[in-house]
PDB file of N, CA and C in Angstrom:
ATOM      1  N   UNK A   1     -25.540  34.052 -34.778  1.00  0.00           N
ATOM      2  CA  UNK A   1     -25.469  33.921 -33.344  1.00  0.00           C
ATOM      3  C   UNK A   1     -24.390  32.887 -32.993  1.00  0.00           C
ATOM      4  N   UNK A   2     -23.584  33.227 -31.942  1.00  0.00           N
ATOM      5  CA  UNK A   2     -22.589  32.272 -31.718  1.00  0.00           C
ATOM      6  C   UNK A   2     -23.099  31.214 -30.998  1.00  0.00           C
ATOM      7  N   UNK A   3     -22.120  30.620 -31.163  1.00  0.00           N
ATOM      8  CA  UNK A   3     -22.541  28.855 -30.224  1.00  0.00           C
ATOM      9  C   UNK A   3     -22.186  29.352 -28.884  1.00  0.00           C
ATOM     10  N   UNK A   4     -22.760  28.815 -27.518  1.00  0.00           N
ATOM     11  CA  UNK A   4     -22.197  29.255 -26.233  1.00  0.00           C
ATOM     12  C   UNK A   4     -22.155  27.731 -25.602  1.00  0.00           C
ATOM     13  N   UNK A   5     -21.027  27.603 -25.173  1.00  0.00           N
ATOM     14  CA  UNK A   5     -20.576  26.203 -24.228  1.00  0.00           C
ATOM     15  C   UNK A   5     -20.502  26.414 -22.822  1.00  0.00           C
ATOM     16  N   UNK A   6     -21.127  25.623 -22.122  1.00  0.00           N
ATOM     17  CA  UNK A   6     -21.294  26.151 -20.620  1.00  0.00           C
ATOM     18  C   UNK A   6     -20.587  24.891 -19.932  1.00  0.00           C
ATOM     19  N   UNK A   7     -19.371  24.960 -19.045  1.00  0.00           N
ATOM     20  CA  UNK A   7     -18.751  24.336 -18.378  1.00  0.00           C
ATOM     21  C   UNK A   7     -19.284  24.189 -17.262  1.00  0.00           C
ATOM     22  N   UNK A   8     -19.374  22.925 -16.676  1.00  0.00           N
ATOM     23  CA  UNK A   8     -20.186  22.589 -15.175  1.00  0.00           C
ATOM     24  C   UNK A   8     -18.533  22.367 -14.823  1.00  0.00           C
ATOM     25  N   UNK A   9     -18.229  22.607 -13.461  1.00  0.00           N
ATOM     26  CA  UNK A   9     -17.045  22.207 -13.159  1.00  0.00           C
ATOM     27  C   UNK A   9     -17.035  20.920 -12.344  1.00  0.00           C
ATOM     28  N   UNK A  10     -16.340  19.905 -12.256  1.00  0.00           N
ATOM     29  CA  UNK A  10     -15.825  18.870 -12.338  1.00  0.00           C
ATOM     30  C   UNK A  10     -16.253  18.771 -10.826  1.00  0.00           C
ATOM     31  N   UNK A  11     -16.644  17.744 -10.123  1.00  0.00           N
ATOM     32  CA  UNK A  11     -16.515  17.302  -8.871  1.00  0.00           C
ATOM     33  C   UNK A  11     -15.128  16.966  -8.575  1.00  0.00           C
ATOM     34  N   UNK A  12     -14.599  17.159  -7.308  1.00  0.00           N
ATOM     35  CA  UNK A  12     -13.629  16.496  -6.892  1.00  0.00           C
ATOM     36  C   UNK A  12     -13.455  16.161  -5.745  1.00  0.00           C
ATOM     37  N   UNK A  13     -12.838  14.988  -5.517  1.00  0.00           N
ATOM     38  CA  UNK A  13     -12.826  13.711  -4.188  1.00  0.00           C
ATOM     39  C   UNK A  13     -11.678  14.457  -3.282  1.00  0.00           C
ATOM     40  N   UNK A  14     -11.753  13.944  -2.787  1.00  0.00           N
ATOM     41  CA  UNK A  14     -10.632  13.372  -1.417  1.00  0.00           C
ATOM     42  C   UNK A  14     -10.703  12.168  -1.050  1.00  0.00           C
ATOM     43  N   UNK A  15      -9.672  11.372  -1.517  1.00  0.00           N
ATOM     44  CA  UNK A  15      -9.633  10.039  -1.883  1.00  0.00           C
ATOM     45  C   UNK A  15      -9.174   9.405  -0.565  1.00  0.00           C
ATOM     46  N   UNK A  16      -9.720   8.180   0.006  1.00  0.00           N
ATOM     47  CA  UNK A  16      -9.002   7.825   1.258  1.00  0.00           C
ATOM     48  C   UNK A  16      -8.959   6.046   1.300  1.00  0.00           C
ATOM     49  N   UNK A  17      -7.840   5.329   1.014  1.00  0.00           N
ATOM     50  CA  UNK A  17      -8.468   4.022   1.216  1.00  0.00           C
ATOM     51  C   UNK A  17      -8.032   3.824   2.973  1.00  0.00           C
ATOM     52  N   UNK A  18      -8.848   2.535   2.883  1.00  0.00           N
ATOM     53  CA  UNK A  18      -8.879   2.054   4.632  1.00  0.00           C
ATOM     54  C   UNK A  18      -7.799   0.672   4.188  1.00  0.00           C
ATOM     55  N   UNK A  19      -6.661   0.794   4.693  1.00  0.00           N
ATOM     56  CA  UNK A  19      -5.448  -0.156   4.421  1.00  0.00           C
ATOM     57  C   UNK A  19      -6.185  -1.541   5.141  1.00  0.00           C
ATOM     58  N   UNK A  20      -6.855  -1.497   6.302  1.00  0.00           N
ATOM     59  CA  UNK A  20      -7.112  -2.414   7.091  1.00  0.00           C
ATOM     60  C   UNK A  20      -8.434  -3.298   6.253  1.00  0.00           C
ATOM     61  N   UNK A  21      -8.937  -2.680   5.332  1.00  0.00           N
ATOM     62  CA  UNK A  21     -10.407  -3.787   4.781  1.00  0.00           C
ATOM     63  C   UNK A  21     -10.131  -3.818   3.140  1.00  0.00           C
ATOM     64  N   UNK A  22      -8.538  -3.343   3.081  1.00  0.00           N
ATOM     65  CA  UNK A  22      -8.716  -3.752   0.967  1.00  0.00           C
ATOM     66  C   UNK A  22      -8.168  -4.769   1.472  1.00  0.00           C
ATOM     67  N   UNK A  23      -8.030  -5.785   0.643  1.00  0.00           N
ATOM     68  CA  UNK A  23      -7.872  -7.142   0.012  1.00  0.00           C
ATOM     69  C   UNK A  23      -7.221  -7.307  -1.351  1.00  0.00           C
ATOM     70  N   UNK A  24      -6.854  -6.051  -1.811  1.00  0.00           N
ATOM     71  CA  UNK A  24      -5.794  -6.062  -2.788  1.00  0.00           C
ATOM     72  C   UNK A  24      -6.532  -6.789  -4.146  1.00  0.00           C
ATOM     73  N   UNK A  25      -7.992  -6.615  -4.414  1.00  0.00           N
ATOM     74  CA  UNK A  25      -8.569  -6.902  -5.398  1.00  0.00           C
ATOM     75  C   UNK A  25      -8.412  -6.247  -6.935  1.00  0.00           C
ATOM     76  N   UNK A  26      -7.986  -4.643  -6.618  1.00  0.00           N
ATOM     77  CA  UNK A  26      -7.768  -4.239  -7.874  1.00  0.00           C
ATOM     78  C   UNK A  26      -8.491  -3.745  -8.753  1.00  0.00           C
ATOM     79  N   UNK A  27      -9.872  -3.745  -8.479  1.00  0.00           N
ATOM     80  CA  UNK A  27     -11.367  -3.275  -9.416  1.00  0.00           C
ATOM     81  C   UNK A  27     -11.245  -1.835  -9.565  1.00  0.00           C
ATOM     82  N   UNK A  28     -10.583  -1.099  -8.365  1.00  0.00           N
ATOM     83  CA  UNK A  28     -10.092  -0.188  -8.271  1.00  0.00           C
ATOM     84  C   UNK A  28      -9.394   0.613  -9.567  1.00  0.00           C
ATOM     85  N   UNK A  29      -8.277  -0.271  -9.684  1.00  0.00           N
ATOM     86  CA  UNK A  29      -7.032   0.080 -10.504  1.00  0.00           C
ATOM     87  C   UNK A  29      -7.309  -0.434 -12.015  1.00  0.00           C
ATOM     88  N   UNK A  30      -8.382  -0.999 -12.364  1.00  0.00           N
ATOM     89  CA  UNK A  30      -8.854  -1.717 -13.182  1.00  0.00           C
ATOM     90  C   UNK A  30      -9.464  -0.365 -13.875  1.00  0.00           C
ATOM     91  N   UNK A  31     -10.111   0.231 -12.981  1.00  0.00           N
ATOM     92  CA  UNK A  31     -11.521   1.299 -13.525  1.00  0.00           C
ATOM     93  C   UNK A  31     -10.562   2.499 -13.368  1.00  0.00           C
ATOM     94  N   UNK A  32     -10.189   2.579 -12.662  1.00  0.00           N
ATOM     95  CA  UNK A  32      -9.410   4.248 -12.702  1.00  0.00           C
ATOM     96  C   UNK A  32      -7.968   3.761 -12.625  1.00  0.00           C
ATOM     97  N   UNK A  33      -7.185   3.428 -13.306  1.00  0.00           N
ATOM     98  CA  UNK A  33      -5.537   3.550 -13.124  1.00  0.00           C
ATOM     99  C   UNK A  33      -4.598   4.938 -12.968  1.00  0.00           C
ATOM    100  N   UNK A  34      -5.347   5.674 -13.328  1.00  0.00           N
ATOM    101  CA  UNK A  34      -4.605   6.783 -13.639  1.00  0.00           C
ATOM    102  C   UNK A  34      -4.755   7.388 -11.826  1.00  0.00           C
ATOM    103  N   UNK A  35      -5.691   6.878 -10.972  1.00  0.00           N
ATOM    104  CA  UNK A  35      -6.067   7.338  -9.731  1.00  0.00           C
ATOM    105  C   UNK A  35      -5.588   6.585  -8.723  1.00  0.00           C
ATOM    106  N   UNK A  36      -5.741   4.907  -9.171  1.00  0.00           N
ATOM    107  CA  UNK A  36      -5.277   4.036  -8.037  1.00  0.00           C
ATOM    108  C   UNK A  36      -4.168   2.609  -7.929  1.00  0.00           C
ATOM    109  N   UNK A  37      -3.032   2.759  -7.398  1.00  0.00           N
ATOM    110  CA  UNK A  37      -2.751   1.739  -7.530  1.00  0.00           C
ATOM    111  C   UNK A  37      -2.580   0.551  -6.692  1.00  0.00           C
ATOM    112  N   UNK A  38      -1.391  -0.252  -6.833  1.00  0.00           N
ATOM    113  CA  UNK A  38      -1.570  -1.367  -5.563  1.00  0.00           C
ATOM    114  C   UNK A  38       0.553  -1.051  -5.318  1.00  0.00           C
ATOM    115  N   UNK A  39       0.220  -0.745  -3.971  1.00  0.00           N
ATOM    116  CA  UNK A  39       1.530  -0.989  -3.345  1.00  0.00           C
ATOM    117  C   UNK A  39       2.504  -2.453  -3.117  1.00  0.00           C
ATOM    118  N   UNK A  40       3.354  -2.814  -2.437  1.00  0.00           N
ATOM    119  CA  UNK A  40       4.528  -3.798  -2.515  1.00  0.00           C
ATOM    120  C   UNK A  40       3.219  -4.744  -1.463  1.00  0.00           C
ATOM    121  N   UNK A  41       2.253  -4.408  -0.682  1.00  0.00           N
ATOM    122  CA  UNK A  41       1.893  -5.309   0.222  1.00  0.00           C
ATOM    123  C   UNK A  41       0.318  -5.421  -0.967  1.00  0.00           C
ATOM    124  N   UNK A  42       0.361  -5.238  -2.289  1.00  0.00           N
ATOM    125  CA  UNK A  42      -0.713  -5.305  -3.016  1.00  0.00           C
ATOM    126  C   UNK A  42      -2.057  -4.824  -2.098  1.00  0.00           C
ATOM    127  N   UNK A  43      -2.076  -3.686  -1.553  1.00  0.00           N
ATOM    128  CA  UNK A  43      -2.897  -2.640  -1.099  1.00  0.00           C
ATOM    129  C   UNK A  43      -3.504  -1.397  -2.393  1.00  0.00           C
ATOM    130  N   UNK A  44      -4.569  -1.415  -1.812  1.00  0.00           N
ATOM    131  CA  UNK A  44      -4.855   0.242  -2.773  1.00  0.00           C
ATOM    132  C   UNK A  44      -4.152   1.201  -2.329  1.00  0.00           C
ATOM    133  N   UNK A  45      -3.374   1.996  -3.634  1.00  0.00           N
ATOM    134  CA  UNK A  45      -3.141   3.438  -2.913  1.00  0.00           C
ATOM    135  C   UNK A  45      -3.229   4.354  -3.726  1.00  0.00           C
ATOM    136  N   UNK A  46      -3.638   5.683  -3.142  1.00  0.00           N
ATOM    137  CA  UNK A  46      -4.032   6.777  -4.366  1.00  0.00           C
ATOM    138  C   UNK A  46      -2.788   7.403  -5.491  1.00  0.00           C
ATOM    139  N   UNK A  47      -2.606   7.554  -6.648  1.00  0.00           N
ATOM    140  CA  UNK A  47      -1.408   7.458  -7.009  1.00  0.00           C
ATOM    141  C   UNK A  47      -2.133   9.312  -7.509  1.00  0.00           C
ATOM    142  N   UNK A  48      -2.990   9.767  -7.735  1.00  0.00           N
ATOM    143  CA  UNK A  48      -3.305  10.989  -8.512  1.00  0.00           C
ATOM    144  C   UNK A  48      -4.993  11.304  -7.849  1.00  0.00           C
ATOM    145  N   UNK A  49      -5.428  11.986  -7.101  1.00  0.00           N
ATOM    146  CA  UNK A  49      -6.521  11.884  -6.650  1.00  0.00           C
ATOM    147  C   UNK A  49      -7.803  12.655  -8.159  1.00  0.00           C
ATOM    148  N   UNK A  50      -6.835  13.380  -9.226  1.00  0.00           N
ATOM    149  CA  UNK A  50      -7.464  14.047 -10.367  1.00  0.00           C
ATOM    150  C   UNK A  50      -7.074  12.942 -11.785  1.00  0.00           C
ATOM    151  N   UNK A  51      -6.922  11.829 -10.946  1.00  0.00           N
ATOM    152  CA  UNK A  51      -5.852  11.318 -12.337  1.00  0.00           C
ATOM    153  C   UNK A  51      -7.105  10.989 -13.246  1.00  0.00           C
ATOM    154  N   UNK A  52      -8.623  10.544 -13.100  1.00  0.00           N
ATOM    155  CA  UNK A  52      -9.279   9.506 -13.750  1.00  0.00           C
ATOM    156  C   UNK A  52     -10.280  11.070 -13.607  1.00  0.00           C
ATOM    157  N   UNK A  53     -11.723  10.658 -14.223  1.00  0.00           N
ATOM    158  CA  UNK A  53     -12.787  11.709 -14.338  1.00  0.00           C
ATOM    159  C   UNK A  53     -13.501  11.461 -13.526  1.00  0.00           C
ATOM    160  N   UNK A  54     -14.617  12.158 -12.254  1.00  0.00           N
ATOM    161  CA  UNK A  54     -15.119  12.027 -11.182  1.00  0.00           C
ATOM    162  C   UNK A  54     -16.014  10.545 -11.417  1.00  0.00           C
ATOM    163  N   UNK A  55     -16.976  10.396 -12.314  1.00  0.00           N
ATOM    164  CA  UNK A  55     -17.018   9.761 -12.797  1.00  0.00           C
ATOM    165  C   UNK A  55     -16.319   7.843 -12.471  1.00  0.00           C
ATOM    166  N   UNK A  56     -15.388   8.089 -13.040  1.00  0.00           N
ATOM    167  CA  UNK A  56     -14.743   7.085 -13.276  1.00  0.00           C
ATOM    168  C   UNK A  56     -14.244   6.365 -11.593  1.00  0.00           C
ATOM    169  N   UNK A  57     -13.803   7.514 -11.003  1.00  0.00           N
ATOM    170  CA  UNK A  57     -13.395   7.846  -9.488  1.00  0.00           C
ATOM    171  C   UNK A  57     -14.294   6.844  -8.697  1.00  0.00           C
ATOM    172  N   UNK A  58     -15.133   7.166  -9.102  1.00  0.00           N
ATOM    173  CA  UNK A  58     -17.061   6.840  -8.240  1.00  0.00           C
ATOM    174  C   UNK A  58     -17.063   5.211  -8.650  1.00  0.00           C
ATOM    175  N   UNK A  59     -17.003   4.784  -9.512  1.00  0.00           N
ATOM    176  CA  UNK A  59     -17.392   3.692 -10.169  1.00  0.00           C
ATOM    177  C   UNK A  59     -15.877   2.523  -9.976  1.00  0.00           C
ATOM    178  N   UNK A  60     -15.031   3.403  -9.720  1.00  0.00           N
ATOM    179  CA  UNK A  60     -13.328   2.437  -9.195  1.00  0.00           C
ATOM    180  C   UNK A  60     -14.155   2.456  -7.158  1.00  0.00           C
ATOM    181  N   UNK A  61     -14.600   3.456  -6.912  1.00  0.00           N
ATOM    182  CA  UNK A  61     -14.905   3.208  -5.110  1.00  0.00           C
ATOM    183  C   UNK A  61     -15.761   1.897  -5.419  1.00  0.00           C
ATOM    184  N   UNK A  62     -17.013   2.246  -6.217  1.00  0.00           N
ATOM    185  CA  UNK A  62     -18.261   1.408  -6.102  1.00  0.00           C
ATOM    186  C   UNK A  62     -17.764  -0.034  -6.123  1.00  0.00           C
ATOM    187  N   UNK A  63     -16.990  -0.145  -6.744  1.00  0.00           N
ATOM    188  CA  UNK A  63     -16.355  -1.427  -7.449  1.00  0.00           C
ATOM    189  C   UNK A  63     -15.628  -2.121  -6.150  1.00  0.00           C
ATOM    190  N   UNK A  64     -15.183  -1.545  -5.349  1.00  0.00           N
ATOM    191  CA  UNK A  64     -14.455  -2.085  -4.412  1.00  0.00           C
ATOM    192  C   UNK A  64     -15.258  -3.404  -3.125  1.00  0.00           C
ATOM    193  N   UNK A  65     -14.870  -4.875  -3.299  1.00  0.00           N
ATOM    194  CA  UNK A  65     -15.687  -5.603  -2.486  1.00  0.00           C
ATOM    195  C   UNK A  65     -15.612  -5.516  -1.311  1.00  0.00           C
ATOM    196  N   UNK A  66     -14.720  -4.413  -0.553  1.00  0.00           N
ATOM    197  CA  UNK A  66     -14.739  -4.370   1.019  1.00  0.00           C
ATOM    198  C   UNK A  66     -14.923  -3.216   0.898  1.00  0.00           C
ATOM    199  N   UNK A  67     -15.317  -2.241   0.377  1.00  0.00           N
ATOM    200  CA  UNK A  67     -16.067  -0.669   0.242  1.00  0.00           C
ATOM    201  C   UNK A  67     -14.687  -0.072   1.289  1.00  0.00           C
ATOM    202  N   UNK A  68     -13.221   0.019   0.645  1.00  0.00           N
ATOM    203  CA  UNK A  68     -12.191   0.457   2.026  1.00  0.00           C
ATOM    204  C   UNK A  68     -11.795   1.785   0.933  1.00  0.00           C
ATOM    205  N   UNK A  69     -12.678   2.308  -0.197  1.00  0.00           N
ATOM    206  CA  UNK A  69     -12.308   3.313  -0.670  1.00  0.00           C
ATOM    207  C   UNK A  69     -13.294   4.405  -0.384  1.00  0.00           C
ATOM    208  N   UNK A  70     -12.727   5.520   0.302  1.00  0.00           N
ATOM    209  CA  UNK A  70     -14.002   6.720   0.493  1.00  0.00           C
ATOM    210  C   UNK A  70     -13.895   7.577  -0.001  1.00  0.00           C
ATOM    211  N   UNK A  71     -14.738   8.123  -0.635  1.00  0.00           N
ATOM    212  CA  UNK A  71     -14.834   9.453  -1.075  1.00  0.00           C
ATOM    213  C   UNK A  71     -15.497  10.700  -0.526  1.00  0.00           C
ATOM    214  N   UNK A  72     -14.762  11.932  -0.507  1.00  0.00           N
ATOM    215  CA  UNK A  72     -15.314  12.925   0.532  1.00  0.00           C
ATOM    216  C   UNK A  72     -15.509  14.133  -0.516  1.00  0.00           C
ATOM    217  N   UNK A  73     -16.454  14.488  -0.861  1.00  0.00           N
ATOM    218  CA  UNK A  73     -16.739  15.823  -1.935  1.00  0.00           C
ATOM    219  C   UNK A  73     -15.674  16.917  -1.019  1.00  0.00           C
ATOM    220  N   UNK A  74     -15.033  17.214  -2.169  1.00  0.00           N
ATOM    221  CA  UNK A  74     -14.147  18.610  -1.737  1.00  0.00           C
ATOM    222  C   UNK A  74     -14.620  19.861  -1.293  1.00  0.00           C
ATOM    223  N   UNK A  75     -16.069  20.012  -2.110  1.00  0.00           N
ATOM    224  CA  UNK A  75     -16.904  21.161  -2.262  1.00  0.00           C
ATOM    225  C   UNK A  75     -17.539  21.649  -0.879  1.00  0.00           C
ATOM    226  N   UNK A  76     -17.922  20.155  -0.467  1.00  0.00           N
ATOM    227  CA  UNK A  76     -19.070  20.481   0.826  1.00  0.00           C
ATOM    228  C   UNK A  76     -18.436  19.358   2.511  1.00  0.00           C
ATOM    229  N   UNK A  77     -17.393  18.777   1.975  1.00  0.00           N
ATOM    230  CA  UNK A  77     -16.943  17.633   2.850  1.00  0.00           C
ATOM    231  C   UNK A  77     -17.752  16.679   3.566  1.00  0.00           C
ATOM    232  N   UNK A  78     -18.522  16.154   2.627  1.00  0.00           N
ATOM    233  CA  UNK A  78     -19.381  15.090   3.257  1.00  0.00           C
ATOM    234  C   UNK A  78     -18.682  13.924   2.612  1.00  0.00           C
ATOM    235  N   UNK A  79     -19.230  13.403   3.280  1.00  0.00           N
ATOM    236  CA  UNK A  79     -18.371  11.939   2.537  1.00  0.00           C
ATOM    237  C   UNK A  79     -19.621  11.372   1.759  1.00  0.00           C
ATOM    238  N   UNK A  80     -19.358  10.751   0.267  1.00  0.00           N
ATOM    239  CA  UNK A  80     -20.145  10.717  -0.326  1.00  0.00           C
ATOM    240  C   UNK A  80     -20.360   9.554  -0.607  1.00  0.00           C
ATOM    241  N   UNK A  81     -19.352   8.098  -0.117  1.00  0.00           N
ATOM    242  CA  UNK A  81     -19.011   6.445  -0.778  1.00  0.00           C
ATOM    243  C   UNK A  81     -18.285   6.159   0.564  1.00  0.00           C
ATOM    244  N   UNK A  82     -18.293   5.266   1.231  1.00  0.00           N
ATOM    245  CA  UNK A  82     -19.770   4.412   1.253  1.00  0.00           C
ATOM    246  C   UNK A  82     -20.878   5.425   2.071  1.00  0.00           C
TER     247      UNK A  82
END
């Protein structure tokens, strides 16, 4: 009998920071680099909204001390953080 692998497919965001409440902390870019970086005014900004694993995505928002990163499920458009 063969082996069968069942793929759940991946959540995915719609990434939005709020320029007006980061503080250029970086917990962000720390946990997901591949998703977020810091611009010339050391702001968050999304550099790859698929760059990091949903996962990882979730836990770079959570991380944020002025919560100015949101996440909006692609699937159903609710916003899911904060």
């Amino acid at each position: 009998m063969a082996d069968v692998q069942v793929l759940t497919p991946q959540k995915k965001y719609t990434i939005k920071v709020d320029r007006n409440l980061c503080i250029g902390a970086a917990s962000c870019v720390a946990l997901a680099m591949k998703t977020f970086g810091l611009d010339d005014e050391n702001k968050a900004i999304v550099l790859d909204e698929n760059g990091d694993v949903p996962e990882a995505i979730r836990l770079a928002a959570e991380s944020c001390p002025t919560k100015a990163i949101i996440l909006v499920d692609d699937e159903t458009g609710q916003q899911e953080y904060p």
